[in-house]
Protein backbone atom coordinates (compact mmCIF):
# COMPACT_ATOMS: atom_id res chain seq x y z
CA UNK A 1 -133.14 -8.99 114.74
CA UNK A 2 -129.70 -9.92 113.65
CA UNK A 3 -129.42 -9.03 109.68
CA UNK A 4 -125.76 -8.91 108.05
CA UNK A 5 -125.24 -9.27 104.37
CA UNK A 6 -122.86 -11.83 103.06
CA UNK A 7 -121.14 -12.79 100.31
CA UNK A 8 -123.66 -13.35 98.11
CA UNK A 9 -125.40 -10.23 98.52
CA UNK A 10 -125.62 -7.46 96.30
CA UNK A 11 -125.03 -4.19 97.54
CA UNK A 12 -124.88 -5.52 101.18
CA UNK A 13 -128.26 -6.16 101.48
CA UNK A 14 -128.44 -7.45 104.72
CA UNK A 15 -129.96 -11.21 105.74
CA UNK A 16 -131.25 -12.54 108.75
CA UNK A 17 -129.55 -15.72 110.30
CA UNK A 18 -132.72 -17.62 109.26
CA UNK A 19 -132.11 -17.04 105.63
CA UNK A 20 -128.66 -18.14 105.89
CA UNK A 21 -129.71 -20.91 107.35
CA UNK A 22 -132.06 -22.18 104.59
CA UNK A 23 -129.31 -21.36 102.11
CA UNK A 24 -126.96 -23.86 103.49
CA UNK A 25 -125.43 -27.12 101.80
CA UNK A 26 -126.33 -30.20 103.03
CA UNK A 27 -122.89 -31.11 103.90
CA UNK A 28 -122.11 -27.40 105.37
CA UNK A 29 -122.29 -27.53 109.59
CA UNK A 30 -121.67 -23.92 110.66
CA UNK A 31 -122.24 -20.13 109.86
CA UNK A 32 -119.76 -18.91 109.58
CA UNK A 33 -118.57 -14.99 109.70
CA UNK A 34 -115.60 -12.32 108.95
CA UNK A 35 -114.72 -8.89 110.41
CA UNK A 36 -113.45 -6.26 108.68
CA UNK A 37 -114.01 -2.59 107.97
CA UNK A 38 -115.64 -2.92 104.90
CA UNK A 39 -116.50 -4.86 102.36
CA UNK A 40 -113.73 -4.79 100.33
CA UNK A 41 -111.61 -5.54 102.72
CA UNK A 42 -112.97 -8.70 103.61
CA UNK A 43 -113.37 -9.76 100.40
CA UNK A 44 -110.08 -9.91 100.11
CA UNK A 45 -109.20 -11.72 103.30
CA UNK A 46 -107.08 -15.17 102.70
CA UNK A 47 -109.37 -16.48 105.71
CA UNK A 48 -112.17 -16.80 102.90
CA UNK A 49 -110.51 -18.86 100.63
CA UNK A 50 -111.35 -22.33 101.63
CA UNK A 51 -114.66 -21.44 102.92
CA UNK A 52 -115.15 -19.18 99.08
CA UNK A 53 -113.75 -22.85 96.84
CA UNK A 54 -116.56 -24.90 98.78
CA UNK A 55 -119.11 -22.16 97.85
CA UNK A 56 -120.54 -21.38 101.61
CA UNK A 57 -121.92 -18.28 102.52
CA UNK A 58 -119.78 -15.81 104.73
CA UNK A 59 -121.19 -13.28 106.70
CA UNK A 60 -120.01 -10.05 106.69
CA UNK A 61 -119.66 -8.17 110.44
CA UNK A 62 -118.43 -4.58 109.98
CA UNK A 63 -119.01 -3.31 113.76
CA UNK A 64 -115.90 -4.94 115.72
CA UNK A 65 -118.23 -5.21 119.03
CA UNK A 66 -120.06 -7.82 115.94
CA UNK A 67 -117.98 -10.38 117.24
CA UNK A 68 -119.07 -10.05 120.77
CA UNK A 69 -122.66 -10.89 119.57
CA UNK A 70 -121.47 -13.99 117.82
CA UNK A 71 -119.13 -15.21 120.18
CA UNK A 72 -121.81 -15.09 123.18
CA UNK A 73 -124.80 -16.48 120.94
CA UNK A 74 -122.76 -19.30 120.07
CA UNK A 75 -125.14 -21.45 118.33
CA UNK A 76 -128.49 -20.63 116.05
CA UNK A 77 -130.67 -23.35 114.97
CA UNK A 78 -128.23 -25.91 116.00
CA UNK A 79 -125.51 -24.32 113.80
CA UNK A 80 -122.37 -23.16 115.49
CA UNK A 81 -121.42 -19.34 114.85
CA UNK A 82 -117.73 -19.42 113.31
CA UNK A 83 -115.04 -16.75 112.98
CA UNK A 84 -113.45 -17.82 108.91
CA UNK A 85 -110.05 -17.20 110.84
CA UNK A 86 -110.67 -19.60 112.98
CA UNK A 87 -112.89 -22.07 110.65
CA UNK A 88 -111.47 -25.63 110.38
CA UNK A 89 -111.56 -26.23 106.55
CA UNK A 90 -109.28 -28.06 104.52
CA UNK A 91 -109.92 -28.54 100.73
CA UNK A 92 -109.75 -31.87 99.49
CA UNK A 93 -107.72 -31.03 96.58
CA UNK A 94 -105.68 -27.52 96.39
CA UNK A 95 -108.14 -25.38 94.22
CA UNK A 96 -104.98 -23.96 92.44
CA UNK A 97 -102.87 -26.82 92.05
CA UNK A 98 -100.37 -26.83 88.78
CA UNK A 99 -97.96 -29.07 87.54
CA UNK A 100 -95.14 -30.75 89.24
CA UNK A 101 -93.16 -27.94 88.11
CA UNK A 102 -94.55 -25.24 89.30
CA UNK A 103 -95.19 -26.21 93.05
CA UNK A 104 -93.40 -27.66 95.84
CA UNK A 105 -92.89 -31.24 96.55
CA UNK A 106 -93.42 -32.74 99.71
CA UNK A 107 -89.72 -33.25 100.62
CA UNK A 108 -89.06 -29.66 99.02
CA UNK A 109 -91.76 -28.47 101.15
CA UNK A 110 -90.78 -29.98 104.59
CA UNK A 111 -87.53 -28.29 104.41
CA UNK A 112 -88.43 -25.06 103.50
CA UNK A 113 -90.97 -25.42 106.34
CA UNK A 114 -88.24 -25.98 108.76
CA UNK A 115 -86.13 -23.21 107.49
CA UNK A 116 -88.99 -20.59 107.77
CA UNK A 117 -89.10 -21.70 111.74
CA UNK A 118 -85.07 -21.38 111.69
CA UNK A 119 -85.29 -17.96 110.28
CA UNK A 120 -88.15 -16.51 112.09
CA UNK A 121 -87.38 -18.09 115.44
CA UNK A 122 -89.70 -16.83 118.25
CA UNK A 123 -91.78 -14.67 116.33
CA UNK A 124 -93.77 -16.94 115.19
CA UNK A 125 -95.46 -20.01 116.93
CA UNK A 126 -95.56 -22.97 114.41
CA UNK A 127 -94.88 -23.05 110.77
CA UNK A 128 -97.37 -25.31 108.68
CA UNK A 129 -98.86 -26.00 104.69
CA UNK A 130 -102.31 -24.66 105.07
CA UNK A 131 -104.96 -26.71 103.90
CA UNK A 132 -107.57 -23.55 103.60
CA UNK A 133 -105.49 -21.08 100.79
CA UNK A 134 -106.13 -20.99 97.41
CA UNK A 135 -104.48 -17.66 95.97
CA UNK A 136 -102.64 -15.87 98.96
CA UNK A 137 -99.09 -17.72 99.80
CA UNK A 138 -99.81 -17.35 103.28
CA UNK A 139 -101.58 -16.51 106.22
CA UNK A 140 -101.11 -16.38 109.90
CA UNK A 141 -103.18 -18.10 112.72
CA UNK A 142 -103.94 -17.40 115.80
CA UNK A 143 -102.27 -20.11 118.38
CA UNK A 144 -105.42 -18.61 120.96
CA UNK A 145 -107.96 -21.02 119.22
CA UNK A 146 -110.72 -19.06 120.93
CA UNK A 147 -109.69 -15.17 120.33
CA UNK A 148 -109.72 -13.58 116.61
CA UNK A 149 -107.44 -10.67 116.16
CA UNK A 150 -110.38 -8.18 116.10
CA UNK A 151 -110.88 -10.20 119.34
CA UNK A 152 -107.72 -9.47 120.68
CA UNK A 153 -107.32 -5.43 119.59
CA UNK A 154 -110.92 -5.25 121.59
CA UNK A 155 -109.91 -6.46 124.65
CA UNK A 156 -106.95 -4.26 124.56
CA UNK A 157 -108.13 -1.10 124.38
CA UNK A 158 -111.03 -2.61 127.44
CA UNK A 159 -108.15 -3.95 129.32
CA UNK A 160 -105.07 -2.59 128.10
CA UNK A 161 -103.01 -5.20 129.15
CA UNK A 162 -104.06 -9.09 127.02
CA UNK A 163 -101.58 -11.92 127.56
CA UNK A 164 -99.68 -12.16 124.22
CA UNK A 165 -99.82 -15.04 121.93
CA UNK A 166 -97.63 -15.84 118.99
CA UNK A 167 -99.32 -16.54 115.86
CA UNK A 168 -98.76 -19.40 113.74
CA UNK A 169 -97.78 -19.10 110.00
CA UNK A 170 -99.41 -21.55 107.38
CA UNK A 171 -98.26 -21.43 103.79
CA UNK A 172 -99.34 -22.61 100.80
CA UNK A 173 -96.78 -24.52 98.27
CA UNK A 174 -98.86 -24.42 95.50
CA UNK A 175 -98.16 -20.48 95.68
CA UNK A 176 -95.13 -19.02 92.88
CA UNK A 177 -93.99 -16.98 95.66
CA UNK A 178 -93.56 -20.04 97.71
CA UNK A 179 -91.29 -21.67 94.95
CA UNK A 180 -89.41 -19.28 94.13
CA UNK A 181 -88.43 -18.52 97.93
CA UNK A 182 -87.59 -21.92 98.01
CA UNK A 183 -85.49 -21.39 95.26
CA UNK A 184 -83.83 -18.09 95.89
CA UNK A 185 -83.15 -19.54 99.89
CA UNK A 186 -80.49 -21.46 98.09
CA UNK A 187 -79.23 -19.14 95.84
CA UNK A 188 -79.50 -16.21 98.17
CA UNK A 189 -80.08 -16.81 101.53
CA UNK A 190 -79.48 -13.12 102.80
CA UNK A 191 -82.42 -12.25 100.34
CA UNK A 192 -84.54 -14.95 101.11
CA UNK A 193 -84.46 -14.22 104.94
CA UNK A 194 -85.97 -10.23 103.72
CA UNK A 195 -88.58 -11.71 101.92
CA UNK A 196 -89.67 -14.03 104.85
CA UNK A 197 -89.57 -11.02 107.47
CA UNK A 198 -91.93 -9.60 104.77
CA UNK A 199 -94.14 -12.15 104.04
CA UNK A 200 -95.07 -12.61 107.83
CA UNK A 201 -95.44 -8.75 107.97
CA UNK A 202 -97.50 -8.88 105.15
CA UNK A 203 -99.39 -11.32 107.02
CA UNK A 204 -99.50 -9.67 109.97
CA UNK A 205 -100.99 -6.63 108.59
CA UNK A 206 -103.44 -8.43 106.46
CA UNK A 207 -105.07 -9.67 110.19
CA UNK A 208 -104.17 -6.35 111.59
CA UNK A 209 -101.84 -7.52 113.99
CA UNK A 210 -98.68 -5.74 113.08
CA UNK A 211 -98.61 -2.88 115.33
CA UNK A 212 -94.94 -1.28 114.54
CA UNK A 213 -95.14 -0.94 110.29
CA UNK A 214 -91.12 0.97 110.59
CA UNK A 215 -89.08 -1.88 110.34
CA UNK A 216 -91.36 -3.57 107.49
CA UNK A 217 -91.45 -0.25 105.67
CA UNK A 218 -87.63 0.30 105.81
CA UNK A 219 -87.63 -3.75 104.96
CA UNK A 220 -89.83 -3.22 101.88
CA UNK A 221 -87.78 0.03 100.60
CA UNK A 222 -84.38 -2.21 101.11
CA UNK A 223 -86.11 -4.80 98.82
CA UNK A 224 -87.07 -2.11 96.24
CA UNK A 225 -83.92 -1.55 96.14
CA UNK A 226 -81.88 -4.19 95.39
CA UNK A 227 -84.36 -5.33 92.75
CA UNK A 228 -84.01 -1.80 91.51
CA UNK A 229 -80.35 -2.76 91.00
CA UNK A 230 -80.74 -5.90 89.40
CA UNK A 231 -82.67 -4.36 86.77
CA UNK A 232 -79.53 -1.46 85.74
């Protein structure tokens, strides 16, 4: 009786886990899912991007209490059920890789992984290169390996009160964004450190886990602003 539609369907025509099932790659283990609001918001989700370069199937769960369903099925023919944020997925070769120019080296990219941690200090639980983004620069994970953020705001308004856990960031070197932060971190370091605050916000909010958007909104118009002035 359970029918979602997916990635590959048109119009969000729904499919039963049984056709999703026969669709699957050989070498593909799981089903694996995504919450959102709608469809166009999960398509955009940087949780998809590993699981979108290996061509699987996503599902698509609009109704938050979705994820209840999945998470106390657990398993359907054999195949675990799997939240994309949580999926473990790493691409054998980055999808977007360019040349040595234009993306980190390993050195380069150890050290600017070490001054992300520096600069956002407790906020954040581990700093990492992801092995599952393609296009965003990063994404943040959740350091609960069993509760999603749709999870988490859920229980919340149930409970009210859900032990806090810091997320972890992951970031991808092959990203400009990535470079040039490296870049500017040297040049600029009072700059650089807005731009982190904003890329983890950015993050944040992309997984619906930033709850107070003031300080990234005055953040965001401070940036505006001094690029505003480099421009006179």
């Amino acid at each position: 009786m359970l029918r979602y539609p997916s990635s590959i369907a048109q119009d969000d025509q729904p499919a039963s886990l049984a056709e999703y099932v026969s669709r699957m790659p050989d070498e593909q283990k799981d089903i694996y899912y995504v919450m959102g609001p709608n469809r166009s918001s999960v398509e955009t989700s940087p949780y998809l991007e590993a699981l979108q370069a290996k061509s699987y199937e996503v599902l698509y769960l609009y109704d938050p209490w979705d994820e209840f369903v999945m998470d106390h099925l657990s398993l359907f023919s054999e195949k675990k059920l799997v939240s994309a944020e949580k999926a473990d997925i790493t691409l054998d070769k980055p999808a977007n890789e360019k040349p040595d120019a234009e993306h980190l080296k390993e050195e380069e990219t150890k050290e600017l992984v070490t001054w992300l941690k520096e600069v956002l200090g407790d906020r954040v639980g581990e700093v990492r290169v992801s092995q599952r983004l393609v296009d965003s620069p990063a994404v943040v994970v959740g350091g609960d390996s069993t509760m999603t953020a749709s999870m988490r705001k859920i229980m919340e308004q149930v409970k009210g009160d859900v032990p806090a856990s810091k997320q972890d960031l992951e970031i991808n070197p092959n990203h400009r964004m990535m470079t040039r932060l490296d870049h500017t971190r040297r040049e600029n370091n009072e700059l650089a450190v807005k731009v982190t605050e904003q890329i983890f916000d950015n993050c944040l909010a992309a997984a619906g886990l930033l709850e107070d958007t003031r300080p990234m909104v005055k953040r965001l118009n401070d940036l505006m602003e001094e690029i505003l002035d480099t421009k006179r």
